[in-house]
Protein backbone atom coordinates (compact mmCIF):
# COMPACT_ATOMS: atom_id res chain seq x y z
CA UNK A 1 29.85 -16.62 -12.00
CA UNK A 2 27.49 -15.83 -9.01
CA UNK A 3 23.58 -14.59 -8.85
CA UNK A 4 22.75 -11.28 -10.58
CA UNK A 5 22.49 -8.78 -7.73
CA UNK A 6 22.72 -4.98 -7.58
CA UNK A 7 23.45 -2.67 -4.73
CA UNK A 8 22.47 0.92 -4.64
CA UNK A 9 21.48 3.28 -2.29
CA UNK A 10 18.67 5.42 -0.87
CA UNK A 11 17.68 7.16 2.26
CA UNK A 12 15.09 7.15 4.73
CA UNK A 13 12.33 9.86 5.04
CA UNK A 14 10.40 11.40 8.06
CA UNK A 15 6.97 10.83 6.30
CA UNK A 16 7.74 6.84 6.10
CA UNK A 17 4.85 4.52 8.27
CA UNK A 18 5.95 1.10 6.22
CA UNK A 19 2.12 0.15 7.21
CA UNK A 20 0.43 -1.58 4.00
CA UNK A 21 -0.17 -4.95 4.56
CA UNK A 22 0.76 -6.65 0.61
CA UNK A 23 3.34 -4.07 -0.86
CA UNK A 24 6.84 -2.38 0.14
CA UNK A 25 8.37 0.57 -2.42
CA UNK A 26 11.44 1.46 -2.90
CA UNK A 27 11.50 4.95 -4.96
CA UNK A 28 13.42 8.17 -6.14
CA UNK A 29 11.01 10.53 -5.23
CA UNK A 30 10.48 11.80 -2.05
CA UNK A 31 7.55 10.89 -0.39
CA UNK A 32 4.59 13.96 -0.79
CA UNK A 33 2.04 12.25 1.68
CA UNK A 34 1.71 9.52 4.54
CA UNK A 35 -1.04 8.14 2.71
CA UNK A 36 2.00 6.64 0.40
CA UNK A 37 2.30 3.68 3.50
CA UNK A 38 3.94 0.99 1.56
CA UNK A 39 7.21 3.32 0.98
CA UNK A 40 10.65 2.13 3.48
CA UNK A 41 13.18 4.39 1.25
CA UNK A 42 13.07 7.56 -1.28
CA UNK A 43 15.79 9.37 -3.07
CA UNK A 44 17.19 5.71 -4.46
CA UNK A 45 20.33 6.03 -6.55
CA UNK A 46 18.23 3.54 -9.25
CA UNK A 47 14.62 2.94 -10.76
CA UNK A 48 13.22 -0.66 -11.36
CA UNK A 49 14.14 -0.21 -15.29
CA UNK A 50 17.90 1.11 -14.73
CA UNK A 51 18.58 -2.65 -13.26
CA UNK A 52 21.29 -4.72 -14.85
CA UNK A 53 19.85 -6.20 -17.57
CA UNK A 54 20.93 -9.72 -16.04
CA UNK A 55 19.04 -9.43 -13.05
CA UNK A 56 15.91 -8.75 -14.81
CA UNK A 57 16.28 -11.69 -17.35
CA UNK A 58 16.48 -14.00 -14.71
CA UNK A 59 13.60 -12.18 -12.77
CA UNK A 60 11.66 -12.90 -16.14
CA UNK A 61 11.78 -16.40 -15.13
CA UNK A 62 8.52 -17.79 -13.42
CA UNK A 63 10.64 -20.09 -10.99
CA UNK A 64 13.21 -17.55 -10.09
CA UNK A 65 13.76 -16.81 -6.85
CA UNK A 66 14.32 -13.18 -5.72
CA UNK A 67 14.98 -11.20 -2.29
CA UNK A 68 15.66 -7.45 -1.76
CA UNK A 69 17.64 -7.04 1.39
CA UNK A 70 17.14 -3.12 2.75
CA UNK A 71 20.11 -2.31 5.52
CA UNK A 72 20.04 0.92 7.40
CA UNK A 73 21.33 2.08 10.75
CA UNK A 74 23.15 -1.09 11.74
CA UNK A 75 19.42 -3.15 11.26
CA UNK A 76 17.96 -5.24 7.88
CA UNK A 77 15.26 -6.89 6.81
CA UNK A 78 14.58 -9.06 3.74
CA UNK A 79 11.83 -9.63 1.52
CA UNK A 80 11.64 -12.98 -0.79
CA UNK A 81 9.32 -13.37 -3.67
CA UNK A 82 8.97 -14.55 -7.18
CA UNK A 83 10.33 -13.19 -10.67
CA UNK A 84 7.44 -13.63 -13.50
CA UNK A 85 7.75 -13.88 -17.26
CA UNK A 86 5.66 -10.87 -17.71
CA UNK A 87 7.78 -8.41 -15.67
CA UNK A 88 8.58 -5.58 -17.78
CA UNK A 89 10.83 -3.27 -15.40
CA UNK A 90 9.40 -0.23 -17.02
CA UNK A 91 9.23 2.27 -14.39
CA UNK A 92 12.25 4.62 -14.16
CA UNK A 93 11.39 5.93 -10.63
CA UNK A 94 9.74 2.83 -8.03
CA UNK A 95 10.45 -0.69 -7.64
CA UNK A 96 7.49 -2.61 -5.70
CA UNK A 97 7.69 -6.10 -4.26
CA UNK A 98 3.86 -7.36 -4.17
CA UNK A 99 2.62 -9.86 -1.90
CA UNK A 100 0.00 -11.22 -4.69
CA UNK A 101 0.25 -12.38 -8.35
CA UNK A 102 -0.48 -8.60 -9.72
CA UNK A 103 2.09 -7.30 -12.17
CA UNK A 104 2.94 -3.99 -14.06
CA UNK A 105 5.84 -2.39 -14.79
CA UNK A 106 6.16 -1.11 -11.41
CA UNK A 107 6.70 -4.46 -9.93
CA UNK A 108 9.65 -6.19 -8.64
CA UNK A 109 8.91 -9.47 -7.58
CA UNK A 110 5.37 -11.43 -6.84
CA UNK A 111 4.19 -13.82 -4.20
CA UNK A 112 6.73 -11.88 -1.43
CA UNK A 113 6.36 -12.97 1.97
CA UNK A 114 6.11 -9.53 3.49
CA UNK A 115 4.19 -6.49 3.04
CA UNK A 116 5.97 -3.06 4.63
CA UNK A 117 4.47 -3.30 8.22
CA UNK A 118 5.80 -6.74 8.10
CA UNK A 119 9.24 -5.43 8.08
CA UNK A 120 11.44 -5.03 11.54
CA UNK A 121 10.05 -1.65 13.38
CA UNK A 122 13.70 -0.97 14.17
CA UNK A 123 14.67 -0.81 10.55
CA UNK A 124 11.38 1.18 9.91
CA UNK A 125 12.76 3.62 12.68
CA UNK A 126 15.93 4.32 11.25
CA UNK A 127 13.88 5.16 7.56
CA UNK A 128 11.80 7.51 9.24
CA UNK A 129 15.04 9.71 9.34
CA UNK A 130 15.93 11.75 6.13
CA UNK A 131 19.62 11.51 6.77
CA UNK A 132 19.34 7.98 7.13
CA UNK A 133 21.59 5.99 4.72
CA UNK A 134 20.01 2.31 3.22
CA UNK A 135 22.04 0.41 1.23
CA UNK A 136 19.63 -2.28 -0.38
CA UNK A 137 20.88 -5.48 -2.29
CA UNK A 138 18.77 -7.68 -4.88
CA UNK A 139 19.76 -10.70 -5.83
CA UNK A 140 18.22 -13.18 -8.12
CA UNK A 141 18.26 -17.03 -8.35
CA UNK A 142 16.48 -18.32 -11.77
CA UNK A 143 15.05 -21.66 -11.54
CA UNK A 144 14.85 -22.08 -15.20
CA UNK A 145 11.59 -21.99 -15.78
CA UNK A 146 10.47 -19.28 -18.98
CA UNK A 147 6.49 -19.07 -19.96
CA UNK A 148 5.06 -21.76 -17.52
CA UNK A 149 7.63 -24.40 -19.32
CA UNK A 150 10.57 -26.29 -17.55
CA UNK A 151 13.84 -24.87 -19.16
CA UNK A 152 17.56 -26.32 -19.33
CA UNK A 153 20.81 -24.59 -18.23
């Protein structure tokens, strides 16, 4: 049986800058302002809490290793963070990957090593077009680790 992953799709948008320095969203919506700088891609085909429900068990696990891969226009990027026992995958419409510890039921991952101006410009250009097409993957490696405790599997 391999990692829990999940591939959807969403597109790109003209009003994308990808410029905050500790968070990148993913989201349904489409974006209403520029001031909204840490979204790469709207319109997604799935929210944060419509993920299978084995990907977010194992992202409930404080060692587990996660990374959102975001592919658009012949370019990708990847982000890598942390899963957390407290992640509750509540929101129906965003999915955010957070540099710091900070978690609420937007939140994807923790501790990710990029921030959405950290991401390759090139991809960024092909999200600033709405027809663009992004296929994004998530995968999810647990560690085995639940509530701060070492865990067998």
């Amino acid at each position: 049986m391999g990692l829990p992953s999940v591939e959807f799709l969403a597109y790109g948008d003209r009003r994308v800058t990808a410029l905050h320095p500790t968070t990148v969203e993913v989201t349904k919506e489409e974006i209403r302002s520029r001031l909204a700088d840490c979204i790469v891609a709207t319109r997604c085909e799935l929210g944060l809490a419509e993920l299978p429900d084995d990907l977010k068990d194992a992202a409930r696990d404080d060692g587990a290793e996660i990374v959102i891969t975001i592919e658009a226009g012949g370019v990708s990027d990847r982000i890598a963070g942390k899963g957390h026992r407290l992640l509750s995958f509540e929101s129906e419409k965003e999915m955010v990957t957070r540099k710091s510890g900070y978690v609420c039921g937007r939140t994807l991952m923790i501790s990710a090593d990029k921030g959405s101006r950290d991401l390759d410009r090139r991809l960024i250009a092909e999200l600033q077009r709405p027809d663009t097409v992004a296929k994004i993957r998530i995968e999810v490696a647990s560690k085995g680790v639940k509530g701060g405790e070492r865990g067998r599997r």
